[in-house]
Structure formats: C-alpha cells, structure tokens
PDB file of N, CA and C in Angstrom:
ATOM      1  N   UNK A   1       0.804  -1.209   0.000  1.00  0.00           N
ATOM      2  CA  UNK A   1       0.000   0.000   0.000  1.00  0.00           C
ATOM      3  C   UNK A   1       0.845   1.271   0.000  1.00  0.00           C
ATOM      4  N   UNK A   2       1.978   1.189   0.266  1.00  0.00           N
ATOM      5  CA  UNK A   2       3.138   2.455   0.408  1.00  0.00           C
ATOM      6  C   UNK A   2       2.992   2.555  -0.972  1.00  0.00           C
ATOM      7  N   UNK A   3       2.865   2.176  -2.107  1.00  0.00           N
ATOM      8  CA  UNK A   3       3.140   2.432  -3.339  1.00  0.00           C
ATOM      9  C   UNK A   3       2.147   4.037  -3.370  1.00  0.00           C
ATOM     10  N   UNK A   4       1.158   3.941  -3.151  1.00  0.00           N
ATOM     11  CA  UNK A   4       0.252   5.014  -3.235  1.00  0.00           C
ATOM     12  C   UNK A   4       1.160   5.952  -3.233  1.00  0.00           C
ATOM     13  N   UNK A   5       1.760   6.509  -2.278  1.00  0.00           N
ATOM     14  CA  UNK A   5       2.519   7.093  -1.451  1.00  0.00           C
ATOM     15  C   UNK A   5       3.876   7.801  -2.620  1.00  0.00           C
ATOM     16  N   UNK A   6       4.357   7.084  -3.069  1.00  0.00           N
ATOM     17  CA  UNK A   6       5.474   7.256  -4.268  1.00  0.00           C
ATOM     18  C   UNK A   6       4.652   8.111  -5.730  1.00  0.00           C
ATOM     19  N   UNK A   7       3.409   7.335  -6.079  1.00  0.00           N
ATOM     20  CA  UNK A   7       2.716   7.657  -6.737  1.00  0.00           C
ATOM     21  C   UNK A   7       1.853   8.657  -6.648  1.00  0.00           C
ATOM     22  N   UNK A   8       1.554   9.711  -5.464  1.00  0.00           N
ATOM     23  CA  UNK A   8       0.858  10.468  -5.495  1.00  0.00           C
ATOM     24  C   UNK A   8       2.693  11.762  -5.151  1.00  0.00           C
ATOM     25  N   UNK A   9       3.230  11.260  -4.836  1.00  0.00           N
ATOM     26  CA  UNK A   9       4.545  12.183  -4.805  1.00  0.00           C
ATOM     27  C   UNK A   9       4.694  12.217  -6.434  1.00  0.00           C
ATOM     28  N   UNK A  10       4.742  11.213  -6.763  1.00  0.00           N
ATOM     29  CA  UNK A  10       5.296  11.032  -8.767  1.00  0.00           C
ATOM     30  C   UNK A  10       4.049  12.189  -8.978  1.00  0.00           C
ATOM     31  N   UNK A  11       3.135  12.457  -8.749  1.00  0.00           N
ATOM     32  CA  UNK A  11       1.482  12.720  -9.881  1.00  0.00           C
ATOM     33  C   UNK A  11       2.448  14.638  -9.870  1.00  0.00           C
ATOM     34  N   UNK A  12       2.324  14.477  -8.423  1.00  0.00           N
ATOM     35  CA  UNK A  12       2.487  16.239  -7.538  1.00  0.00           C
ATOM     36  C   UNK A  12       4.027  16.315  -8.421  1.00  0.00           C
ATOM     37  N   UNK A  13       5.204  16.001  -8.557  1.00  0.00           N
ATOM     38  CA  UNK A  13       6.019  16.422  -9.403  1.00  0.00           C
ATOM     39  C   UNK A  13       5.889  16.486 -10.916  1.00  0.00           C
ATOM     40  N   UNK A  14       5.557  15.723 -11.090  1.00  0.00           N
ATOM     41  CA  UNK A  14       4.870  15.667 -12.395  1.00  0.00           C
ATOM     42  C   UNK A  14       3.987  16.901 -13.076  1.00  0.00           C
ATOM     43  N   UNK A  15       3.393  17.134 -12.033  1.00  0.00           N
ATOM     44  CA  UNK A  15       2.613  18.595 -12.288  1.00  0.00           C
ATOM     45  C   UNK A  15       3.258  19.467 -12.671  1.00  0.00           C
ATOM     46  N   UNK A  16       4.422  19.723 -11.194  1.00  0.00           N
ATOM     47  CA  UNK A  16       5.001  21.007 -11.445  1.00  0.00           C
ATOM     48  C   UNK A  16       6.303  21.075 -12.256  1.00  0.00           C
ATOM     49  N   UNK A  17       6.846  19.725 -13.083  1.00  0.00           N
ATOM     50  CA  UNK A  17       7.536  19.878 -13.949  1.00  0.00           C
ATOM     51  C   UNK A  17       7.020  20.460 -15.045  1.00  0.00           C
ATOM     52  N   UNK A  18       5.532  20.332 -15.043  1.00  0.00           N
ATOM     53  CA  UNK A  18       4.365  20.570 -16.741  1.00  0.00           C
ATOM     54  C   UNK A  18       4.499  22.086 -16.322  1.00  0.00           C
ATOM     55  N   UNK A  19       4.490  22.400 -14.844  1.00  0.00           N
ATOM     56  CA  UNK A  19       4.348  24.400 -15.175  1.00  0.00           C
ATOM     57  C   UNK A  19       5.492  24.873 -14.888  1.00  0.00           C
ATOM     58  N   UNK A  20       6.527  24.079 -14.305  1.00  0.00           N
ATOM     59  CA  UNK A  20       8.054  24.736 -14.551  1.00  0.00           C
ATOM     60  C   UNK A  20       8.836  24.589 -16.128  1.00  0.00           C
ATOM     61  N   UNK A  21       8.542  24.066 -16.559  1.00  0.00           N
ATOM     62  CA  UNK A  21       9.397  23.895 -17.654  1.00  0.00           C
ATOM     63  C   UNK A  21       8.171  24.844 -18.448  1.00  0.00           C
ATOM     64  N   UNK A  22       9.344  25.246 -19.912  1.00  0.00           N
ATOM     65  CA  UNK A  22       8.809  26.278 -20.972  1.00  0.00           C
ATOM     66  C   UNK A  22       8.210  25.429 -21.825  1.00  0.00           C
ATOM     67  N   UNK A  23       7.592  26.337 -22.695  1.00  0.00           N
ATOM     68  CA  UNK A  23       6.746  26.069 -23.761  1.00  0.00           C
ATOM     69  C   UNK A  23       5.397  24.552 -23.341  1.00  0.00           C
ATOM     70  N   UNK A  24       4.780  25.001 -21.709  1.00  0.00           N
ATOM     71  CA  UNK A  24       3.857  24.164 -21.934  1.00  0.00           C
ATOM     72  C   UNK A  24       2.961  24.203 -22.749  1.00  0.00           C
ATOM     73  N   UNK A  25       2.568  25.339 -23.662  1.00  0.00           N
ATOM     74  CA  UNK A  25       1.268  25.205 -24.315  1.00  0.00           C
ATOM     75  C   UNK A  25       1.347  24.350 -25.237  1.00  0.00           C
ATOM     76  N   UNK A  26       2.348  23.460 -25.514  1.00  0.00           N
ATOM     77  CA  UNK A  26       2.726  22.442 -26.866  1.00  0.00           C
ATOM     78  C   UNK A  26       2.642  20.781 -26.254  1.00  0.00           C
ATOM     79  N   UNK A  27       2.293  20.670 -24.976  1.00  0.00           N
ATOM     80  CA  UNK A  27       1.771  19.807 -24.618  1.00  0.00           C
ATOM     81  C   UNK A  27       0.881  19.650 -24.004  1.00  0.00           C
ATOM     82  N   UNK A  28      -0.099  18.465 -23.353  1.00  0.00           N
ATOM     83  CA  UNK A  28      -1.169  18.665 -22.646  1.00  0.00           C
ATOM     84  C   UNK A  28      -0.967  18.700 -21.135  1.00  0.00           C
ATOM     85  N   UNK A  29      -1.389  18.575 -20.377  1.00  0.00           N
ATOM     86  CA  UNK A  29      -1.505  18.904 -19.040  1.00  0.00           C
ATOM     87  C   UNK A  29      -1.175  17.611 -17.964  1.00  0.00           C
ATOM     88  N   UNK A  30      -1.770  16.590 -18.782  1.00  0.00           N
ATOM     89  CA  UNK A  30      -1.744  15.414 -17.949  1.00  0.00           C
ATOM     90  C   UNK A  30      -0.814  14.477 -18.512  1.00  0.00           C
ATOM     91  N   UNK A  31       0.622  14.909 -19.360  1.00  0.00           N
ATOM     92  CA  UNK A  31       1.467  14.256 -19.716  1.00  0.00           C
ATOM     93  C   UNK A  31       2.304  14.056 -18.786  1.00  0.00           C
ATOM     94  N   UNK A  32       2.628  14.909 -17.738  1.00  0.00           N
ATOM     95  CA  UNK A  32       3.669  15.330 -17.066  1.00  0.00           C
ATOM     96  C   UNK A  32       3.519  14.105 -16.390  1.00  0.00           C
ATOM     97  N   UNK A  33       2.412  14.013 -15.053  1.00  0.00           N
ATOM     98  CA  UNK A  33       2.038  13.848 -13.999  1.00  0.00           C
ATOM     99  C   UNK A  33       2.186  12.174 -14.305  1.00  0.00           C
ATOM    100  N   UNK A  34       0.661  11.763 -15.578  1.00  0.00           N
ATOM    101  CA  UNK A  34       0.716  10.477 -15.784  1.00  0.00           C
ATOM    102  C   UNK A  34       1.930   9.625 -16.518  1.00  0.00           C
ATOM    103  N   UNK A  35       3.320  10.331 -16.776  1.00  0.00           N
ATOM    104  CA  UNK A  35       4.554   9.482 -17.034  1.00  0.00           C
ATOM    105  C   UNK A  35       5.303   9.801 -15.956  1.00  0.00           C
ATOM    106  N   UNK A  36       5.275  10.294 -15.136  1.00  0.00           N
ATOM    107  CA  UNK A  36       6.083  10.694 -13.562  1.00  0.00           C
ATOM    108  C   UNK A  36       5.467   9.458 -12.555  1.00  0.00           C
ATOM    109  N   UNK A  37       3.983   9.797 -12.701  1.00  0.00           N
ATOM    110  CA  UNK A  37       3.457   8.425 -12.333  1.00  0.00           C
ATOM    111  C   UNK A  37       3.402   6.828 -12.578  1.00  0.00           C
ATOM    112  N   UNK A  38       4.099   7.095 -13.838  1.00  0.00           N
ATOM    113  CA  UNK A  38       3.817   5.149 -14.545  1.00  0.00           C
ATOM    114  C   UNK A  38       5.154   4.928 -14.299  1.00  0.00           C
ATOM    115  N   UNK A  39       6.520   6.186 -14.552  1.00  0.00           N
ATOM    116  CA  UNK A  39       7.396   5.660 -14.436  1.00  0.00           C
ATOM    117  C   UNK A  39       8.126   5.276 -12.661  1.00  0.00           C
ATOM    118  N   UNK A  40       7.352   5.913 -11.881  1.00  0.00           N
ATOM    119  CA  UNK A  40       7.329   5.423 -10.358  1.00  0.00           C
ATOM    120  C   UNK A  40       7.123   4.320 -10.136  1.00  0.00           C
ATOM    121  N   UNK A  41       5.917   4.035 -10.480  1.00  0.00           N
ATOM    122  CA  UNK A  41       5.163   2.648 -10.217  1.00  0.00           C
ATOM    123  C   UNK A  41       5.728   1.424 -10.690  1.00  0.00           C
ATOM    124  N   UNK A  42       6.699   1.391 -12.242  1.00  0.00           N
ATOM    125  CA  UNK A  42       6.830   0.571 -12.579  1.00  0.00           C
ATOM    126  C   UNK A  42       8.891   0.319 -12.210  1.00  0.00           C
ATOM    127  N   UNK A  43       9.508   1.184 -11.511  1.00  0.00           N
ATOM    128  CA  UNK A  43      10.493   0.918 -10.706  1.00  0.00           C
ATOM    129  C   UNK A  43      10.401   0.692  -8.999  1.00  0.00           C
ATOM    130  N   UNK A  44       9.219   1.286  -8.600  1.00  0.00           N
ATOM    131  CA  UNK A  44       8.711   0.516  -7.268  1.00  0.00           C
ATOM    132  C   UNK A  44       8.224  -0.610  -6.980  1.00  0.00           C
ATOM    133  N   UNK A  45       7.817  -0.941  -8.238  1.00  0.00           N
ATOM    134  CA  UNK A  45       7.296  -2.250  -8.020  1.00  0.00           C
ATOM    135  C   UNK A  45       8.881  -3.101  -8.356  1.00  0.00           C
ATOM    136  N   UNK A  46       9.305  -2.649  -9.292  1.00  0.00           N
ATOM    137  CA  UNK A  46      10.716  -3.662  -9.778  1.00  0.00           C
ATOM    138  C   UNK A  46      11.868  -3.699  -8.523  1.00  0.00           C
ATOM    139  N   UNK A  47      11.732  -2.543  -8.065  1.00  0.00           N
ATOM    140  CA  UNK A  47      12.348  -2.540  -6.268  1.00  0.00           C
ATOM    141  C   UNK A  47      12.418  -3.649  -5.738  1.00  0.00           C
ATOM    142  N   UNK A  48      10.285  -3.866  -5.326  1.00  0.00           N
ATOM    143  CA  UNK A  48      10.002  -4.757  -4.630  1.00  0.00           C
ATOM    144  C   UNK A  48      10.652  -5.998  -5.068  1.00  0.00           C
ATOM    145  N   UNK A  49      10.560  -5.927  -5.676  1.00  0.00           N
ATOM    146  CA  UNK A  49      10.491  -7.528  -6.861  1.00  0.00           C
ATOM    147  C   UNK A  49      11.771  -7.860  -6.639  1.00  0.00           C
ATOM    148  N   UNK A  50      12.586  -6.635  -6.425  1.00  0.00           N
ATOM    149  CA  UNK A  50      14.255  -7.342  -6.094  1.00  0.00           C
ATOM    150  C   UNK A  50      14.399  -7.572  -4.806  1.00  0.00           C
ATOM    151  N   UNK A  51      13.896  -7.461  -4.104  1.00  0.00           N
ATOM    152  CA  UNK A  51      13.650  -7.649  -2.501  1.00  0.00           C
ATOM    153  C   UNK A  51      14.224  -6.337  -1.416  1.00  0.00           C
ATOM    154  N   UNK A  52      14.166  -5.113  -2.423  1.00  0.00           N
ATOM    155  CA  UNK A  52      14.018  -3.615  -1.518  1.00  0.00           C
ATOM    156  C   UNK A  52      13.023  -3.824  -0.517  1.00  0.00           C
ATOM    157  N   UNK A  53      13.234  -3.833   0.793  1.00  0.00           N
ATOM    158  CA  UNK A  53      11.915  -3.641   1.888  1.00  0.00           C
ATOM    159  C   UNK A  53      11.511  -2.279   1.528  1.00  0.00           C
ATOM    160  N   UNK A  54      10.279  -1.541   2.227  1.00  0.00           N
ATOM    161  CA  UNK A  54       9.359  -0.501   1.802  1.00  0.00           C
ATOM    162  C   UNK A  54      10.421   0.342   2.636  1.00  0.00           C
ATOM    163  N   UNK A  55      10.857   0.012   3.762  1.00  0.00           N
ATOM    164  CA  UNK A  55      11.571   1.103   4.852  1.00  0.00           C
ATOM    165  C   UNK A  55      13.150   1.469   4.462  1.00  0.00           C
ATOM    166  N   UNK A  56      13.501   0.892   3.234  1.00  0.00           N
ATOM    167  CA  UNK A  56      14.911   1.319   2.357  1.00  0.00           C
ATOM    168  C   UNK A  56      14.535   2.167   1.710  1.00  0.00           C
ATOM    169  N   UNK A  57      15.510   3.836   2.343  1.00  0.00           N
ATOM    170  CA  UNK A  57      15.327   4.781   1.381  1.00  0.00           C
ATOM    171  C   UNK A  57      15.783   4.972   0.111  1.00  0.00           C
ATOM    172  N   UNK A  58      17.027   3.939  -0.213  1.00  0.00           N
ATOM    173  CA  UNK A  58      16.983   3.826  -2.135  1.00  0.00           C
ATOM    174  C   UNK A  58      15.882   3.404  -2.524  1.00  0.00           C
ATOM    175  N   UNK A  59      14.690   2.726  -1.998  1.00  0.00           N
ATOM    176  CA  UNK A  59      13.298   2.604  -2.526  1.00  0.00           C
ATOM    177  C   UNK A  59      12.480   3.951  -3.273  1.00  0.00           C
ATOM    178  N   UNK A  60      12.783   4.618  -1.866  1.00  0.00           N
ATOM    179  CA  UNK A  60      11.783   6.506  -2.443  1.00  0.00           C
ATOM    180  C   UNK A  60      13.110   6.857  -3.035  1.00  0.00           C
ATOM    181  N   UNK A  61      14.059   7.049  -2.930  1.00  0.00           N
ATOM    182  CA  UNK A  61      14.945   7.907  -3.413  1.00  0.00           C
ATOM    183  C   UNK A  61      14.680   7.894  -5.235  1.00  0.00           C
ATOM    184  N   UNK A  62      14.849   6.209  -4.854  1.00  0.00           N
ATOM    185  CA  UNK A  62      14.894   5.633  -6.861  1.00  0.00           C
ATOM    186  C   UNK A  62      13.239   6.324  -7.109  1.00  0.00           C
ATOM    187  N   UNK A  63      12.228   5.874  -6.592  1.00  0.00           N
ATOM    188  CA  UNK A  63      10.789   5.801  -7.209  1.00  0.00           C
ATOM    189  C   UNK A  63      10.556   7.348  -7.074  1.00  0.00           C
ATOM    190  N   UNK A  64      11.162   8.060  -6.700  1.00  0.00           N
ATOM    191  CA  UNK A  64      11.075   9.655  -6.509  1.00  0.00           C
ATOM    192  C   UNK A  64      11.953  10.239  -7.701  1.00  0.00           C
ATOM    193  N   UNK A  65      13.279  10.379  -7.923  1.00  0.00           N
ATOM    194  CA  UNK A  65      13.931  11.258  -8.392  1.00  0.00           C
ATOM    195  C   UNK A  65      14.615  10.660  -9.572  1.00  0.00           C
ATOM    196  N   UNK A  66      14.541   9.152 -10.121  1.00  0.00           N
ATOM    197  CA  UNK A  66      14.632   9.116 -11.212  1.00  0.00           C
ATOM    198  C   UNK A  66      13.401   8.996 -12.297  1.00  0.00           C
ATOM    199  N   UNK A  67      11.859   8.900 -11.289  1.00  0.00           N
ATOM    200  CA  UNK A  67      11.084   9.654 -12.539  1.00  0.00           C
ATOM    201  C   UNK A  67      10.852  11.034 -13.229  1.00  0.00           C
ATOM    202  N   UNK A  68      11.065  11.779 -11.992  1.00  0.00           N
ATOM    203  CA  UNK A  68      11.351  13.493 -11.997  1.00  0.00           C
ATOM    204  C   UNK A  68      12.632  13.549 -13.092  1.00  0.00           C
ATOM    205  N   UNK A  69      13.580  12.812 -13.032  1.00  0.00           N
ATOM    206  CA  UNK A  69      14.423  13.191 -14.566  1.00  0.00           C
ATOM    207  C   UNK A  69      14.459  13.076 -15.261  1.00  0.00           C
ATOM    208  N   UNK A  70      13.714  11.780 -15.576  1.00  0.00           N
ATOM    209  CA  UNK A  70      13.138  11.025 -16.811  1.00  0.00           C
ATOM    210  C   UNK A  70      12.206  12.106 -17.460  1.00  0.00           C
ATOM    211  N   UNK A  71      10.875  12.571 -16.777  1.00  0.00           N
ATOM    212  CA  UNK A  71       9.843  13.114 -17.153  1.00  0.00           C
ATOM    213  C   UNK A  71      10.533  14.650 -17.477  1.00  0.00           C
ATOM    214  N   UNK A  72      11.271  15.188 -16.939  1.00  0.00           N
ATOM    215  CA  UNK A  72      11.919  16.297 -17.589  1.00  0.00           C
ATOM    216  C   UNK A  72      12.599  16.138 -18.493  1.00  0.00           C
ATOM    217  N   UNK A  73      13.341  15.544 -18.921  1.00  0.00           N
ATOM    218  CA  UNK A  73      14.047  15.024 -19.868  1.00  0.00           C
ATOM    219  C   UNK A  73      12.886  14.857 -21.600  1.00  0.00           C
ATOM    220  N   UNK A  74      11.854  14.161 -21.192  1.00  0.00           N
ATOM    221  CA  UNK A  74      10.408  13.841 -21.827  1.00  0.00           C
ATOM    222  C   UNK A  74      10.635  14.952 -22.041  1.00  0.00           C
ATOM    223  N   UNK A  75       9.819  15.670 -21.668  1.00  0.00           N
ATOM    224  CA  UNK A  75       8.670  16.949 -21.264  1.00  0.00           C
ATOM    225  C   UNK A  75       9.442  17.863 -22.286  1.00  0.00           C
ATOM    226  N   UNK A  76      10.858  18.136 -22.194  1.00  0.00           N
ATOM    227  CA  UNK A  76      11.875  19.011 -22.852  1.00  0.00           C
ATOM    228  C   UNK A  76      11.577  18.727 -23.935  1.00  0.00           C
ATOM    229  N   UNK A  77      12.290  17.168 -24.381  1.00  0.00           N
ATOM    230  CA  UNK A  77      12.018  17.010 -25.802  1.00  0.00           C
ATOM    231  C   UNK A  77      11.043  17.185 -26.376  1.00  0.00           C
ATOM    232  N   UNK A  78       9.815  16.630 -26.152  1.00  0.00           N
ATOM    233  CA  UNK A  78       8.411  16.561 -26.544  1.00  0.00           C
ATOM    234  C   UNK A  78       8.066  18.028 -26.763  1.00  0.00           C
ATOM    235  N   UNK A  79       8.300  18.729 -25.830  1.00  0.00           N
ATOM    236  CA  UNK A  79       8.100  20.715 -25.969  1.00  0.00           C
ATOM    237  C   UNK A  79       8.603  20.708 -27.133  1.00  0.00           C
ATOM    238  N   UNK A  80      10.054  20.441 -27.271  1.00  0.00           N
ATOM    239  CA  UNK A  80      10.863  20.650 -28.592  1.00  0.00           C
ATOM    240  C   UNK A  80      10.879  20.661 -29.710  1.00  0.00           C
ATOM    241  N   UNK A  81      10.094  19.447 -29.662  1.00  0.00           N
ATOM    242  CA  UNK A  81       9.779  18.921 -31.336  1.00  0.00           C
ATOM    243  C   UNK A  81       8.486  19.381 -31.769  1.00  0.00           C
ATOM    244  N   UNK A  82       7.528  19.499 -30.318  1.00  0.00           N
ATOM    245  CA  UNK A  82       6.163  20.012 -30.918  1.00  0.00           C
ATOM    246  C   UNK A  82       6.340  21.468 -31.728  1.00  0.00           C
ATOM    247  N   UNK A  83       7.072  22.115 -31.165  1.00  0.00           N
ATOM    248  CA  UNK A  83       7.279  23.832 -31.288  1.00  0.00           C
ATOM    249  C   UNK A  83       7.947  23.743 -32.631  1.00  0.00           C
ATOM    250  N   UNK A  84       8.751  22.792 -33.186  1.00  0.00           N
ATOM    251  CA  UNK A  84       9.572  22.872 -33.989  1.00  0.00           C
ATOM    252  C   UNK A  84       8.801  22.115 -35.485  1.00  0.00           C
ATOM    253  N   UNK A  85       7.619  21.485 -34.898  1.00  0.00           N
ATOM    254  CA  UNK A  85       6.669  20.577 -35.635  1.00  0.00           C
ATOM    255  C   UNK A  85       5.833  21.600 -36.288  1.00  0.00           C
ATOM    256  N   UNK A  86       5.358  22.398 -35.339  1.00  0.00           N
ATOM    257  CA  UNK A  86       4.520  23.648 -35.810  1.00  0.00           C
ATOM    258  C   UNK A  86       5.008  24.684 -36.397  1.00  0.00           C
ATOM    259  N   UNK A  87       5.871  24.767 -36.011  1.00  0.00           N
ATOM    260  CA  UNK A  87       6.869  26.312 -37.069  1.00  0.00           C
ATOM    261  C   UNK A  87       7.000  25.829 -38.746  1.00  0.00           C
ATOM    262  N   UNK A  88       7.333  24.381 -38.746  1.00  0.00           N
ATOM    263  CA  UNK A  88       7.533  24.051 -39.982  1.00  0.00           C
ATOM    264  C   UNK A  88       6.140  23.816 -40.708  1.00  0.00           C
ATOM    265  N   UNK A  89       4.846  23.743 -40.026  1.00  0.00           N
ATOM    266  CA  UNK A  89       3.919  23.284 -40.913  1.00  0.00           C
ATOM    267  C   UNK A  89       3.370  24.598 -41.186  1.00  0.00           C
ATOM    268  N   UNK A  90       3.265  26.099 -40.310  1.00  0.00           N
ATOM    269  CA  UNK A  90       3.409  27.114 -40.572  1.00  0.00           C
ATOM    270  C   UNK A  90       4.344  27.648 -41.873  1.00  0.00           C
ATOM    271  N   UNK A  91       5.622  27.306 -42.156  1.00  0.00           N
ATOM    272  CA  UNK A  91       5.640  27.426 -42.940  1.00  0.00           C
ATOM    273  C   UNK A  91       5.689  26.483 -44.500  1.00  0.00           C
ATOM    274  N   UNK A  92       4.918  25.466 -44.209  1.00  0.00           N
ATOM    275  CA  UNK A  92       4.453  24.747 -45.151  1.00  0.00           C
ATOM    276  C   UNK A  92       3.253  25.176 -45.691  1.00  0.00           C
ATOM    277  N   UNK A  93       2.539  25.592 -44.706  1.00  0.00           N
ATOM    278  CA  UNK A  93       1.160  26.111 -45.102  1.00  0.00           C
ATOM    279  C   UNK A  93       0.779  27.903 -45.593  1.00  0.00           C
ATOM    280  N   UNK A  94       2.414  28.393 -45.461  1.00  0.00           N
ATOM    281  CA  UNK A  94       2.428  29.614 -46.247  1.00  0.00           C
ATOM    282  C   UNK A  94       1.674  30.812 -45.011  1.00  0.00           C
ATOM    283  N   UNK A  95       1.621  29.857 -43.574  1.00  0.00           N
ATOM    284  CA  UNK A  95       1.096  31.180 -42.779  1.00  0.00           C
ATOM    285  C   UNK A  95       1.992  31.826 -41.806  1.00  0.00           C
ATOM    286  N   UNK A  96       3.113  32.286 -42.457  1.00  0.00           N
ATOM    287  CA  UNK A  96       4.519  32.968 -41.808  1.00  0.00           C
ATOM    288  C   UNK A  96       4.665  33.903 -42.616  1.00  0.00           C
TER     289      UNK A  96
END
C-alpha cells in the first residue's frame, strides 16, 4: 500500500515539472504527472520484486527522483519537437 505514497509524490512532481518547464502550451496537461506516475510505479514495483523492503530509502529515493528526470528530460524534448513541428507546418502552409 506504500506504493500510493510514491505515486501520489510522482502525480504532484509531475505537475510542477508541466508548469516549470517552458513552452507548456505544446503539450497537454496530464502528460507530465501520468509518465512521472507510470514511471514510479513501474520501478517501485521492480524494487520490490528485487527484494528492496518498503523502509529502504533507495526505494523513495529511486521511485522519486529518477522519474522526476526522466519526465523532464520527456517533457523538454516533446516541448521541442512540438514547437519545432509547428513552425515548420506554418511554414508549409504559407502562414509565416
């Protein structure tokens, strides 16, 4: 049941990576949160699975701060290419 716990920390960073980082208007809102979240869940559980007890803080440390880099890392690129996706069809479509 601690998983909750990782996963509602993953949702809440997740957020505020979507309004700290630039150019959110080129993605949606619930990208951030729900890959901050899947990617928690699915190294907390792989934790468990290696026999991390819940009360080892490389448990939160890992299920905390390597989805937060992952999802920034995302979030950057994905901004990147969208912005760079649209400039070019702008000027494909002759409205520049």
């Amino acid at each position: 049941m601690l998983i909750v716990l990782a996963l509602v920390a993953a949702v809440a960073i997740g957020m505020a990576l979507h309004f700290a980082l630039p150019l959110r208007s080129t993605r949606g809102v619930a990208l951030g949160p729900l890959l901050d979240a899947a990617i928690a869940a699915v190294i907390y559980t792989s934790l468990t699975w290696l026999g991390l007890a819940e009360s080892n803080p490389w448990l939160w440390v890992a299920s905390i701060a390597i989805p937060a880099v992952v999802t920034g890392v995302v979030l950057a690129v994905v901004s990147r290419a969208r912005a760079a996706h649209d400039e070019r069809e702008r000027i494909r479509l002759k409205l520049v």
